[in-house]
PDB file of N, CA and C in Angstrom:
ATOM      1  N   UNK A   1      61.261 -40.126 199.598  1.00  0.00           N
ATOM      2  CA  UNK A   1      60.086 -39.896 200.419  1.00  0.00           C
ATOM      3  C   UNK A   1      59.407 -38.600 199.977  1.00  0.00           C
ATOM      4  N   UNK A   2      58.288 -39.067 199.807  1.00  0.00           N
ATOM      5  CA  UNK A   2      57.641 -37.315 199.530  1.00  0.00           C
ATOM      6  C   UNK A   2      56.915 -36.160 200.452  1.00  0.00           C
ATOM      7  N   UNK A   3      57.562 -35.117 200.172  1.00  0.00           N
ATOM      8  CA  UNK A   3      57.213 -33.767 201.021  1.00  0.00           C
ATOM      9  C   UNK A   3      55.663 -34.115 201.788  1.00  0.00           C
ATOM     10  N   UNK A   4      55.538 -33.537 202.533  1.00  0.00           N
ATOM     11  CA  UNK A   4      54.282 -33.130 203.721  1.00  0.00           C
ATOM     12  C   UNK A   4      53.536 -32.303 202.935  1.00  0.00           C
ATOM     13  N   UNK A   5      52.535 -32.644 202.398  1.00  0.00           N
ATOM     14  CA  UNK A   5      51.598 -32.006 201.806  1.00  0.00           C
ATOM     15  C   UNK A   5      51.091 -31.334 202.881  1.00  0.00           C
ATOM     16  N   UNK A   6      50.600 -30.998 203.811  1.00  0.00           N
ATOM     17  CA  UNK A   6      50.468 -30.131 204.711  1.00  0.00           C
ATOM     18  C   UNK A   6      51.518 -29.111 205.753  1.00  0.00           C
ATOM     19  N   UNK A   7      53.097 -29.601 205.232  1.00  0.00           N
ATOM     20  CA  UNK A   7      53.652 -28.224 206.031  1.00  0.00           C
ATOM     21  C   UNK A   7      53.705 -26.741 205.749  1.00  0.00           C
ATOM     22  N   UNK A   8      53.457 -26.684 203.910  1.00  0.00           N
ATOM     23  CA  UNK A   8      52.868 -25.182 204.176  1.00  0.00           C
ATOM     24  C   UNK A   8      51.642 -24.869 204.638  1.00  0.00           C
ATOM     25  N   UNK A   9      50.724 -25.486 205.285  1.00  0.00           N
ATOM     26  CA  UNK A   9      49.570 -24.847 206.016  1.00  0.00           C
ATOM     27  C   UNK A   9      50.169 -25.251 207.564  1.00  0.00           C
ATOM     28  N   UNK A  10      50.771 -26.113 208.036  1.00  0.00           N
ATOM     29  CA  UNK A  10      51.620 -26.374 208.963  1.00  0.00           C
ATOM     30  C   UNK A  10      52.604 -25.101 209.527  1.00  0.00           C
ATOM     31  N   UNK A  11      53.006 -24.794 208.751  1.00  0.00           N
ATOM     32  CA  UNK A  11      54.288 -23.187 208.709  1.00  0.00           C
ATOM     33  C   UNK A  11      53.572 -21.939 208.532  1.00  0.00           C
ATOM     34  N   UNK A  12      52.510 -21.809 208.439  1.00  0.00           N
ATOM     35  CA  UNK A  12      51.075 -20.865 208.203  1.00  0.00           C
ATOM     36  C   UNK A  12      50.487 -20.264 209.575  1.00  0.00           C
ATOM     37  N   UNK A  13      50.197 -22.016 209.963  1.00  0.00           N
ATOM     38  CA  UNK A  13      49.390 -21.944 211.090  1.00  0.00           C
ATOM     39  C   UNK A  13      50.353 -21.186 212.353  1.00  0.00           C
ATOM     40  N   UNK A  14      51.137 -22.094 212.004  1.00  0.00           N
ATOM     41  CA  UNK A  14      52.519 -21.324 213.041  1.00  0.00           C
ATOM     42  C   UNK A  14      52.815 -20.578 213.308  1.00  0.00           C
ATOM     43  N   UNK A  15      52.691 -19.389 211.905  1.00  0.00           N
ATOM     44  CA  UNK A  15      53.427 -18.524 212.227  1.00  0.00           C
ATOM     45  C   UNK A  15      52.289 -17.492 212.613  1.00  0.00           C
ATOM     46  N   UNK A  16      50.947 -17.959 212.640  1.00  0.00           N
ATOM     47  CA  UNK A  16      49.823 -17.077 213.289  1.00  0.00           C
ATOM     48  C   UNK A  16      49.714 -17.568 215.033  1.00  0.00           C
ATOM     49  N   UNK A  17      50.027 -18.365 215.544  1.00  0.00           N
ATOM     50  CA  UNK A  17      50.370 -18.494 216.527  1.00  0.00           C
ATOM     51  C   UNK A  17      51.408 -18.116 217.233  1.00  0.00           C
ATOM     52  N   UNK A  18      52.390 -17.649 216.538  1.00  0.00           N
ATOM     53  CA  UNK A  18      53.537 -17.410 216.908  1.00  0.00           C
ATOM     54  C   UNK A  18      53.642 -15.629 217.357  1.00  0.00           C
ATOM     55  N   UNK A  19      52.253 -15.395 216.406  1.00  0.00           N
ATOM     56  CA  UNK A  19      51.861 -13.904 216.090  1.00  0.00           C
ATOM     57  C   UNK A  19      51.064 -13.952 217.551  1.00  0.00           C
ATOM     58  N   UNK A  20      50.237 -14.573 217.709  1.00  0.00           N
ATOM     59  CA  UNK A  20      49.224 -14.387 218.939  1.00  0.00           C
ATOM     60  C   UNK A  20      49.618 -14.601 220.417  1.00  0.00           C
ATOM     61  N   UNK A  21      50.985 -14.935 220.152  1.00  0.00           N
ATOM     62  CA  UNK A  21      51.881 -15.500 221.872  1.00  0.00           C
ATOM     63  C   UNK A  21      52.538 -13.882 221.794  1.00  0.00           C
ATOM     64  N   UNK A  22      53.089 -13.440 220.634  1.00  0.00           N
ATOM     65  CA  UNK A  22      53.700 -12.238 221.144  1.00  0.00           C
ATOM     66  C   UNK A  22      52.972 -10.917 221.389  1.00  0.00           C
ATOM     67  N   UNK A  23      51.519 -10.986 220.705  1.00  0.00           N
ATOM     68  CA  UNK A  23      51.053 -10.028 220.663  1.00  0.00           C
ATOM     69  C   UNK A  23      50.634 -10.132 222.344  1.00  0.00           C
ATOM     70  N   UNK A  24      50.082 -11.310 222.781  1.00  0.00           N
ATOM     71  CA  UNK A  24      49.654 -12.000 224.040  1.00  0.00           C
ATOM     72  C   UNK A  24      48.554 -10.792 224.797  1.00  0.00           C
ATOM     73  N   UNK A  25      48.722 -10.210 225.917  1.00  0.00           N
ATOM     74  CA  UNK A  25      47.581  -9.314 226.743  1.00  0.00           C
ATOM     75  C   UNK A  25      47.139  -8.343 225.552  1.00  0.00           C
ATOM     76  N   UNK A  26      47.849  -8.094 224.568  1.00  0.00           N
ATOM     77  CA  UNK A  26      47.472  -6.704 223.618  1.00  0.00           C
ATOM     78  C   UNK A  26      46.286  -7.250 223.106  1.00  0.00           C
ATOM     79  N   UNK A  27      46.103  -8.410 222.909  1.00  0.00           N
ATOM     80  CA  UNK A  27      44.853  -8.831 221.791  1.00  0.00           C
ATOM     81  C   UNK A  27      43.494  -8.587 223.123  1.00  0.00           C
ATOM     82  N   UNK A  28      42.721  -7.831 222.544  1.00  0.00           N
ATOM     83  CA  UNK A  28      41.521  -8.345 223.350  1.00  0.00           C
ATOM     84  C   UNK A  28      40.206  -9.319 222.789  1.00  0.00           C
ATOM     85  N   UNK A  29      39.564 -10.306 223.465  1.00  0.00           N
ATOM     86  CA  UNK A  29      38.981 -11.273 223.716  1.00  0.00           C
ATOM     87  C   UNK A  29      38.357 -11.742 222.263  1.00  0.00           C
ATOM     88  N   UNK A  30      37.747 -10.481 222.040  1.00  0.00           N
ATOM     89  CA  UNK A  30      37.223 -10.344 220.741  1.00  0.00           C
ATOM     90  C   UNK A  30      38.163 -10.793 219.439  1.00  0.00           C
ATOM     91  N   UNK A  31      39.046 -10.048 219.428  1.00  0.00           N
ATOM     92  CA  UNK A  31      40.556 -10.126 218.343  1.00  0.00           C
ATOM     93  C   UNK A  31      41.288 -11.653 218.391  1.00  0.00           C
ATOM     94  N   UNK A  32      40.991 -12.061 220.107  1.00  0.00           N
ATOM     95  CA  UNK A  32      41.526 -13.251 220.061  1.00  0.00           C
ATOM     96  C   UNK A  32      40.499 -14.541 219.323  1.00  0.00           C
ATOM     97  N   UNK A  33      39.402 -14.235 219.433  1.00  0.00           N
ATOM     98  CA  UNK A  33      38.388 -15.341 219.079  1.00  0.00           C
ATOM     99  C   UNK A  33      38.368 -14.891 217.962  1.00  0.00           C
ATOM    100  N   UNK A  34      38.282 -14.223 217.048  1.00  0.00           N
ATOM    101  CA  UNK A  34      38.546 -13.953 215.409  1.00  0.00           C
ATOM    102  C   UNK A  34      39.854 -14.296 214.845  1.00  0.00           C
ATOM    103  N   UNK A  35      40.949 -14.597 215.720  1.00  0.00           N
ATOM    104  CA  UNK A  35      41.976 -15.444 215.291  1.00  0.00           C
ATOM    105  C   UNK A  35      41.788 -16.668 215.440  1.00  0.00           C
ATOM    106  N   UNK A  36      41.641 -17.009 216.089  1.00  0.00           N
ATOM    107  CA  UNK A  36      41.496 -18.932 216.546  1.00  0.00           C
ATOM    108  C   UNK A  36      40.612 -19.066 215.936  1.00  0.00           C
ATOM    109  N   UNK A  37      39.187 -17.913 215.426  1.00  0.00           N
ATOM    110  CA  UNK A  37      38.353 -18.788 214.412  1.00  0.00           C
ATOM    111  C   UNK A  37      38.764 -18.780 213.068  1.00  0.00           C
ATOM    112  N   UNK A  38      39.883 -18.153 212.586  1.00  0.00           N
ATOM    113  CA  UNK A  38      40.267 -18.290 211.435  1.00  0.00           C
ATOM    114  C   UNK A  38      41.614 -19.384 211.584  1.00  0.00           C
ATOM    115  N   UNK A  39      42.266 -19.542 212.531  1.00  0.00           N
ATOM    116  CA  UNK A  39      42.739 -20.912 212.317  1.00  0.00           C
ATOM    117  C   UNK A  39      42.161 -22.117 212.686  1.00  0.00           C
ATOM    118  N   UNK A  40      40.664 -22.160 213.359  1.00  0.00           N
ATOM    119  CA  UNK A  40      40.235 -23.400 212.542  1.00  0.00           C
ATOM    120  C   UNK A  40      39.204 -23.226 211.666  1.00  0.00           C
ATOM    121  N   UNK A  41      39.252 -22.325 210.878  1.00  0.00           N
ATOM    122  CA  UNK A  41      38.869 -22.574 209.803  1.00  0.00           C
ATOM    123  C   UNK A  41      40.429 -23.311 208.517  1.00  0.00           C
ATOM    124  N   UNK A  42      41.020 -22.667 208.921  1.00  0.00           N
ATOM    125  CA  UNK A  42      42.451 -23.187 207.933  1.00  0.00           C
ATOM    126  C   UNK A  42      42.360 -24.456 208.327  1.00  0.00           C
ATOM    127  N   UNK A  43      42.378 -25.119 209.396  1.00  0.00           N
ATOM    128  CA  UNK A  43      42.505 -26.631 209.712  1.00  0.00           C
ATOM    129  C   UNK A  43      41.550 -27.271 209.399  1.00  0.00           C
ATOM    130  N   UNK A  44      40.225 -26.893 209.663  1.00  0.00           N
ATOM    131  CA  UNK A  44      38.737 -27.736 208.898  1.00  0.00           C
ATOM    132  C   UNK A  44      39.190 -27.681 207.416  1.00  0.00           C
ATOM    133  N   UNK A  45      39.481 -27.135 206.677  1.00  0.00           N
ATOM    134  CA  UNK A  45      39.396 -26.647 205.410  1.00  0.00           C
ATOM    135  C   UNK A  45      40.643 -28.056 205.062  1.00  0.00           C
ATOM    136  N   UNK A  46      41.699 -28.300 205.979  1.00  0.00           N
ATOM    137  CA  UNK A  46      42.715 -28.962 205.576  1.00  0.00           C
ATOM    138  C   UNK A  46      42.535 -30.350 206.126  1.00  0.00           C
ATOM    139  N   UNK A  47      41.404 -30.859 207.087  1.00  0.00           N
ATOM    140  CA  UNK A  47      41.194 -31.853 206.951  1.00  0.00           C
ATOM    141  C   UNK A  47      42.172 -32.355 208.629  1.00  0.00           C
ATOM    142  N   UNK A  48      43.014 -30.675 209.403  1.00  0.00           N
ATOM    143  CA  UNK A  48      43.048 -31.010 210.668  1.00  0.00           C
ATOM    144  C   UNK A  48      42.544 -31.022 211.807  1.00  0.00           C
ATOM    145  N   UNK A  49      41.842 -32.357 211.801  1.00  0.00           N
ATOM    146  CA  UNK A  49      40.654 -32.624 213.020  1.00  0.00           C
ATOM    147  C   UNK A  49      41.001 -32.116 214.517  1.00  0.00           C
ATOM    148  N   UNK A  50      42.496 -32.356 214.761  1.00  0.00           N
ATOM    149  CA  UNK A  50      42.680 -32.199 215.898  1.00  0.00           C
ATOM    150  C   UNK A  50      42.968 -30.202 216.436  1.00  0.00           C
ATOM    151  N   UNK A  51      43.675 -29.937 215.495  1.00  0.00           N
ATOM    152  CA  UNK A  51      43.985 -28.621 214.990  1.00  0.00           C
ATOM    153  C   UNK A  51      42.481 -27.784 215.860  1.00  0.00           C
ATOM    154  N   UNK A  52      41.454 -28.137 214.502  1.00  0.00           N
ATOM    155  CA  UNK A  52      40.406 -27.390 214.349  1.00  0.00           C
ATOM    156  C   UNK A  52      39.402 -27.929 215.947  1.00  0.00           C
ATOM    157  N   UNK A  53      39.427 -28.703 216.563  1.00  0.00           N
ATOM    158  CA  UNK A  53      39.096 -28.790 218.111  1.00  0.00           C
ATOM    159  C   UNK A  53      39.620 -27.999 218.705  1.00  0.00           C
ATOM    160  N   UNK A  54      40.725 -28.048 218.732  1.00  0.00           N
ATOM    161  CA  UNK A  54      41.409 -26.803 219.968  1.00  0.00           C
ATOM    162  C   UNK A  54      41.324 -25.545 219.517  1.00  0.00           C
ATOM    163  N   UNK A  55      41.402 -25.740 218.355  1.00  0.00           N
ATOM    164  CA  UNK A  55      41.523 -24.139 217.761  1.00  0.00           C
ATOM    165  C   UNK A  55      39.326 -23.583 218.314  1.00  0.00           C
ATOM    166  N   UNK A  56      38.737 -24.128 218.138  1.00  0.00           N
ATOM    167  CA  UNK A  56      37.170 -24.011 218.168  1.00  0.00           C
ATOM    168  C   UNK A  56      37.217 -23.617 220.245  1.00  0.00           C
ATOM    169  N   UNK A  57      37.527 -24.779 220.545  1.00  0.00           N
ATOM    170  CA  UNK A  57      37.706 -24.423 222.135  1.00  0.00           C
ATOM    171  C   UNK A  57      38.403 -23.290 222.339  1.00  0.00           C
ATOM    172  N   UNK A  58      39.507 -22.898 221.875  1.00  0.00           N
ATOM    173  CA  UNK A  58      40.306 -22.179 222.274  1.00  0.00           C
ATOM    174  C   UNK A  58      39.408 -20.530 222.070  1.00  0.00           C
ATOM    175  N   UNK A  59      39.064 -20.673 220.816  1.00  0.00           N
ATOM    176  CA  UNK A  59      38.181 -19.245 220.210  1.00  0.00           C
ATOM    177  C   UNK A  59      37.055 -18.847 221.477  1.00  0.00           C
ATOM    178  N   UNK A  60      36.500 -19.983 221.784  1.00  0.00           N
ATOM    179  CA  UNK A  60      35.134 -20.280 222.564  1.00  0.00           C
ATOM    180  C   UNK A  60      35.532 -19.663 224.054  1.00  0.00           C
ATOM    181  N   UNK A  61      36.652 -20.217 224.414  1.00  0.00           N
ATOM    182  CA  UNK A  61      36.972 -19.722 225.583  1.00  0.00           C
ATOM    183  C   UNK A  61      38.016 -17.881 225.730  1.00  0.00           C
ATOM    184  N   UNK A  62      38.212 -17.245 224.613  1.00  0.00           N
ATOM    185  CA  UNK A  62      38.489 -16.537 224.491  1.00  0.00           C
ATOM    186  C   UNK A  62      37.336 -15.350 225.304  1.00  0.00           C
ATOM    187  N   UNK A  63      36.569 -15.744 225.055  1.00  0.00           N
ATOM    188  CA  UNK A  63      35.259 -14.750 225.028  1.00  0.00           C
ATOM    189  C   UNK A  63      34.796 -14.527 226.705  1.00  0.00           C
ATOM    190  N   UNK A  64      35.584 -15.931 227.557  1.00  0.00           N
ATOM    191  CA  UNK A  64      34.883 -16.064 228.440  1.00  0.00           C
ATOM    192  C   UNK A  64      35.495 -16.018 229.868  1.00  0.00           C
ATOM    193  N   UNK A  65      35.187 -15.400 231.211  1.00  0.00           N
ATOM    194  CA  UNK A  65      35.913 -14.792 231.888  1.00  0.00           C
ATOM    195  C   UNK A  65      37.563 -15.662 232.134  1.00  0.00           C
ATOM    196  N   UNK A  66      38.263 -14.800 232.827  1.00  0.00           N
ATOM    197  CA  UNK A  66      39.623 -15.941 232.633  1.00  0.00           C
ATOM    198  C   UNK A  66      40.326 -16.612 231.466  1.00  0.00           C
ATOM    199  N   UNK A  67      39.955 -15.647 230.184  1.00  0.00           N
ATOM    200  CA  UNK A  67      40.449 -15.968 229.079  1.00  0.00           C
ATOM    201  C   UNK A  67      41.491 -15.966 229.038  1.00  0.00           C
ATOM    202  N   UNK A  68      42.581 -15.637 229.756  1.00  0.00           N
ATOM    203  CA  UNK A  68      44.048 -15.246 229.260  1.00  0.00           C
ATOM    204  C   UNK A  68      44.699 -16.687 229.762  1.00  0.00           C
ATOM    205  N   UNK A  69      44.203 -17.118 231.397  1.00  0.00           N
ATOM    206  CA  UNK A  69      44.882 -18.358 231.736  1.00  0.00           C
ATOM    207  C   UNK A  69      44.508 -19.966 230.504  1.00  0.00           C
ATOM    208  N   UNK A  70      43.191 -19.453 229.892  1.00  0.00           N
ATOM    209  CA  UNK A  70      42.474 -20.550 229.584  1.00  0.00           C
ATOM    210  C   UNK A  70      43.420 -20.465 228.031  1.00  0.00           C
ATOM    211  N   UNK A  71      43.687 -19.212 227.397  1.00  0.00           N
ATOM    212  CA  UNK A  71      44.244 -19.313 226.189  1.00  0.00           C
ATOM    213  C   UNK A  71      45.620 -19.896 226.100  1.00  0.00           C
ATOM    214  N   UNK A  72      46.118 -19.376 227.556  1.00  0.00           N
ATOM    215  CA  UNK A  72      47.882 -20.037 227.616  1.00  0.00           C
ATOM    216  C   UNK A  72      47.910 -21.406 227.902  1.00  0.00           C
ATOM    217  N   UNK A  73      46.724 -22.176 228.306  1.00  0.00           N
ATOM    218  CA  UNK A  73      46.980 -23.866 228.156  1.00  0.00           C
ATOM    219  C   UNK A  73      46.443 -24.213 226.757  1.00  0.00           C
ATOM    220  N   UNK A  74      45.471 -23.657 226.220  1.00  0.00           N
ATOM    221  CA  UNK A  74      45.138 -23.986 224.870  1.00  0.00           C
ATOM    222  C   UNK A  74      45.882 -23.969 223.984  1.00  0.00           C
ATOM    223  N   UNK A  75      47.243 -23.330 224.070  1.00  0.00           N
ATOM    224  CA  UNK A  75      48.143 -22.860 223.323  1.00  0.00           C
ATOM    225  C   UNK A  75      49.389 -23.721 223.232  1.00  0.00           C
ATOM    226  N   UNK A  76      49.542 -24.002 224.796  1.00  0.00           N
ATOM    227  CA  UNK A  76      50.387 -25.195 224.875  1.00  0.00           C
ATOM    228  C   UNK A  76      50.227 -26.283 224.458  1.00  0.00           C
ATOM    229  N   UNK A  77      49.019 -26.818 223.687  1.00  0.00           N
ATOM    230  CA  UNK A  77      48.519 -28.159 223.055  1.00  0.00           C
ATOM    231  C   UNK A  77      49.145 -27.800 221.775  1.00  0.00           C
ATOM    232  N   UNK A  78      48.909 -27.013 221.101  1.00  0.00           N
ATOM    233  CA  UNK A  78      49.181 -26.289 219.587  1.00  0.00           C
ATOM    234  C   UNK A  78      49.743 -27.684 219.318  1.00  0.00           C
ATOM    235  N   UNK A  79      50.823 -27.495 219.415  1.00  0.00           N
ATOM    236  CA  UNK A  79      52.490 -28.499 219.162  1.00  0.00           C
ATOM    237  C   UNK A  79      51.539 -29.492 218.324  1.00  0.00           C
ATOM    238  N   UNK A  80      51.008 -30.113 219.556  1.00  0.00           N
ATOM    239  CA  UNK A  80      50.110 -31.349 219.616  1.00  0.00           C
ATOM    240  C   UNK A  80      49.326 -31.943 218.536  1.00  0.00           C
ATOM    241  N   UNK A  81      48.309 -30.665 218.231  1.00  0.00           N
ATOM    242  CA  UNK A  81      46.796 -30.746 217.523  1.00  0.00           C
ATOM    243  C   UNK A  81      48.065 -30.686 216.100  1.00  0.00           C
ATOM    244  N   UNK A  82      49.119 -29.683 215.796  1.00  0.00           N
ATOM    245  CA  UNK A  82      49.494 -29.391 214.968  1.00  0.00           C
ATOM    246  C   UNK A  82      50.004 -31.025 214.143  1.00  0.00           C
ATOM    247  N   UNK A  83      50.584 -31.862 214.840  1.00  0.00           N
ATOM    248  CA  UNK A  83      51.162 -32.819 214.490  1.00  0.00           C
ATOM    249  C   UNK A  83      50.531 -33.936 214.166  1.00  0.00           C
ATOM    250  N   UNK A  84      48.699 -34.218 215.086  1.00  0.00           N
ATOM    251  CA  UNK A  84      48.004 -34.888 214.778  1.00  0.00           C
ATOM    252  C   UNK A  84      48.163 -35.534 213.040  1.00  0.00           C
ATOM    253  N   UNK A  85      47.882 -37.242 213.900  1.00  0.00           N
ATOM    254  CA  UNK A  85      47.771 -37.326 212.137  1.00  0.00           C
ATOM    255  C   UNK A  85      46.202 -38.789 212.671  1.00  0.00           C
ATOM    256  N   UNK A  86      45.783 -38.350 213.179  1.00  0.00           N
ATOM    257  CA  UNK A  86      44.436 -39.218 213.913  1.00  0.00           C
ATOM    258  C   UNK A  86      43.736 -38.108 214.484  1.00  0.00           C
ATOM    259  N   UNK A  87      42.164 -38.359 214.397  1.00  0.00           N
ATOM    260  CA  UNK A  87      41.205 -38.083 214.812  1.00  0.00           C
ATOM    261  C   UNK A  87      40.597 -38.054 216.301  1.00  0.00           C
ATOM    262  N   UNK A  88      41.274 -39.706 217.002  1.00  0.00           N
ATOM    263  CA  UNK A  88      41.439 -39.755 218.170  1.00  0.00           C
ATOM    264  C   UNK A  88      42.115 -38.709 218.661  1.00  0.00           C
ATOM    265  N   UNK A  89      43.099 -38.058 218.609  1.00  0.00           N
ATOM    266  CA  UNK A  89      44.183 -36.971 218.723  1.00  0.00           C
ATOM    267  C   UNK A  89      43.363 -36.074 219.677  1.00  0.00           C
ATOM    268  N   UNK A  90      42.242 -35.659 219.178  1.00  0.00           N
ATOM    269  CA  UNK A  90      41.506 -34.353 218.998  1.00  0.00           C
ATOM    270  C   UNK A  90      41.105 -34.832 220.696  1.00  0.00           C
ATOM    271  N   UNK A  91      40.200 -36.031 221.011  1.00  0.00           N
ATOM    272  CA  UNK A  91      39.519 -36.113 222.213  1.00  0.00           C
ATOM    273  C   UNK A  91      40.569 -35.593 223.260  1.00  0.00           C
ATOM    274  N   UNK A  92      42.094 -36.860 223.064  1.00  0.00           N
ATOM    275  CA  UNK A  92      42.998 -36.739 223.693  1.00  0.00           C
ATOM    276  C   UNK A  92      43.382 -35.334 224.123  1.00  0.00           C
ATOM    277  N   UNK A  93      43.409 -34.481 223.349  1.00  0.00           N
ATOM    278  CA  UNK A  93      44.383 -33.186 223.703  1.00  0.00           C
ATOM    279  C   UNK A  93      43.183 -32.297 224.233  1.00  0.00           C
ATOM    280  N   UNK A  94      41.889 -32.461 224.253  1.00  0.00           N
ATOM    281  CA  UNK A  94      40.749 -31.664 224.915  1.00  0.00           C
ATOM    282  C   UNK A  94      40.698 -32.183 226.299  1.00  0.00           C
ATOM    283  N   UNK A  95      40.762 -33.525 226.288  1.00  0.00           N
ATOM    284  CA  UNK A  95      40.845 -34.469 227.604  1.00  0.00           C
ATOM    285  C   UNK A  95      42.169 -33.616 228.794  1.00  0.00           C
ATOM    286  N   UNK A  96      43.060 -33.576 228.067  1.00  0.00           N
ATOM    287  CA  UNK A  96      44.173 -33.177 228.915  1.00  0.00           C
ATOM    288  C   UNK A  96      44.058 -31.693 228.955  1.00  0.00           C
ATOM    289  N   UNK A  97      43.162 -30.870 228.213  1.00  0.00           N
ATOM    290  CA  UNK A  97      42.971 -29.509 228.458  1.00  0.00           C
ATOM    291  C   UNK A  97      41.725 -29.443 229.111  1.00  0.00           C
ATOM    292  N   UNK A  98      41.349 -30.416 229.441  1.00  0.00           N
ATOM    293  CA  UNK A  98      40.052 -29.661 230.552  1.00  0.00           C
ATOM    294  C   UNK A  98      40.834 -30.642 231.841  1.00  0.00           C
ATOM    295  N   UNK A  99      41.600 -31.042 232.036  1.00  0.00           N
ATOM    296  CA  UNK A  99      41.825 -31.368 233.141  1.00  0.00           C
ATOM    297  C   UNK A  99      43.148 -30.316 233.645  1.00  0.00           C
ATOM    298  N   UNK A 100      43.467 -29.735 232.943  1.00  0.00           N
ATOM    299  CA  UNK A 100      44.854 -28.591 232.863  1.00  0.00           C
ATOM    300  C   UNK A 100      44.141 -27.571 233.977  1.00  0.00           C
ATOM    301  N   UNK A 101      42.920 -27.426 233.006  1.00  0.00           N
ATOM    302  CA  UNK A 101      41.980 -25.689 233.375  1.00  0.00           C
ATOM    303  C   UNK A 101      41.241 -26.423 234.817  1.00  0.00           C
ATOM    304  N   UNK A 102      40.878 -27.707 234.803  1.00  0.00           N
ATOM    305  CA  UNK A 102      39.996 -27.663 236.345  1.00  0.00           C
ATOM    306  C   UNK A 102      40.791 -27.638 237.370  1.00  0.00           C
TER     307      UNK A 102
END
């Protein structure tokens, strides 16, 4: 069987997320939306549709009051968008994140 052409951007993405849960209240709003826009840019670039939705929402809502509750459900999709291997994926995991946040 052959390797995952996408787990080193898979193990990438990760480990910048992994960076942004610990850094967590230290990042401010700004710092946080210049991360999430550079991981979806890594995911547009790689062709992860679902990735680069949440990652775009997630940046978007960084900026905007109640960012911290809105980033810790956006974050909990990660897993999700990360594993996508469909396009549908993307509606799905926005669907269940705006019903998380209302």
């Amino acid at each position: 069987m052959a390797a995952d052409p996408l787990a080193l951007v898979r193990s990438q993405i990760g480990a910048r997320i992994a960076e942004i849960q610990e850094l967590g209240q230290r990042l401010s709003p700004l710092d946080l939306h210049s991360r999430m826009d550079a991981i979806r840019q890594m995911a547009a670039e790689h062709g992860m549709v679902a990735l680069e939705g949440l990652a775009r929402c997630t940046a978007q809502m960084a900026l905007l009051p109640g960012h911290r509750t809105a980033t810790r459900s956006c974050l909990e999709h990660i897993d999700e968008a990360l594993d996508s291997r469909s396009s549908r994926d993307c509606t799905t995991i926005l669907a269940a994140l705006a019903i998380r946040l209302h």
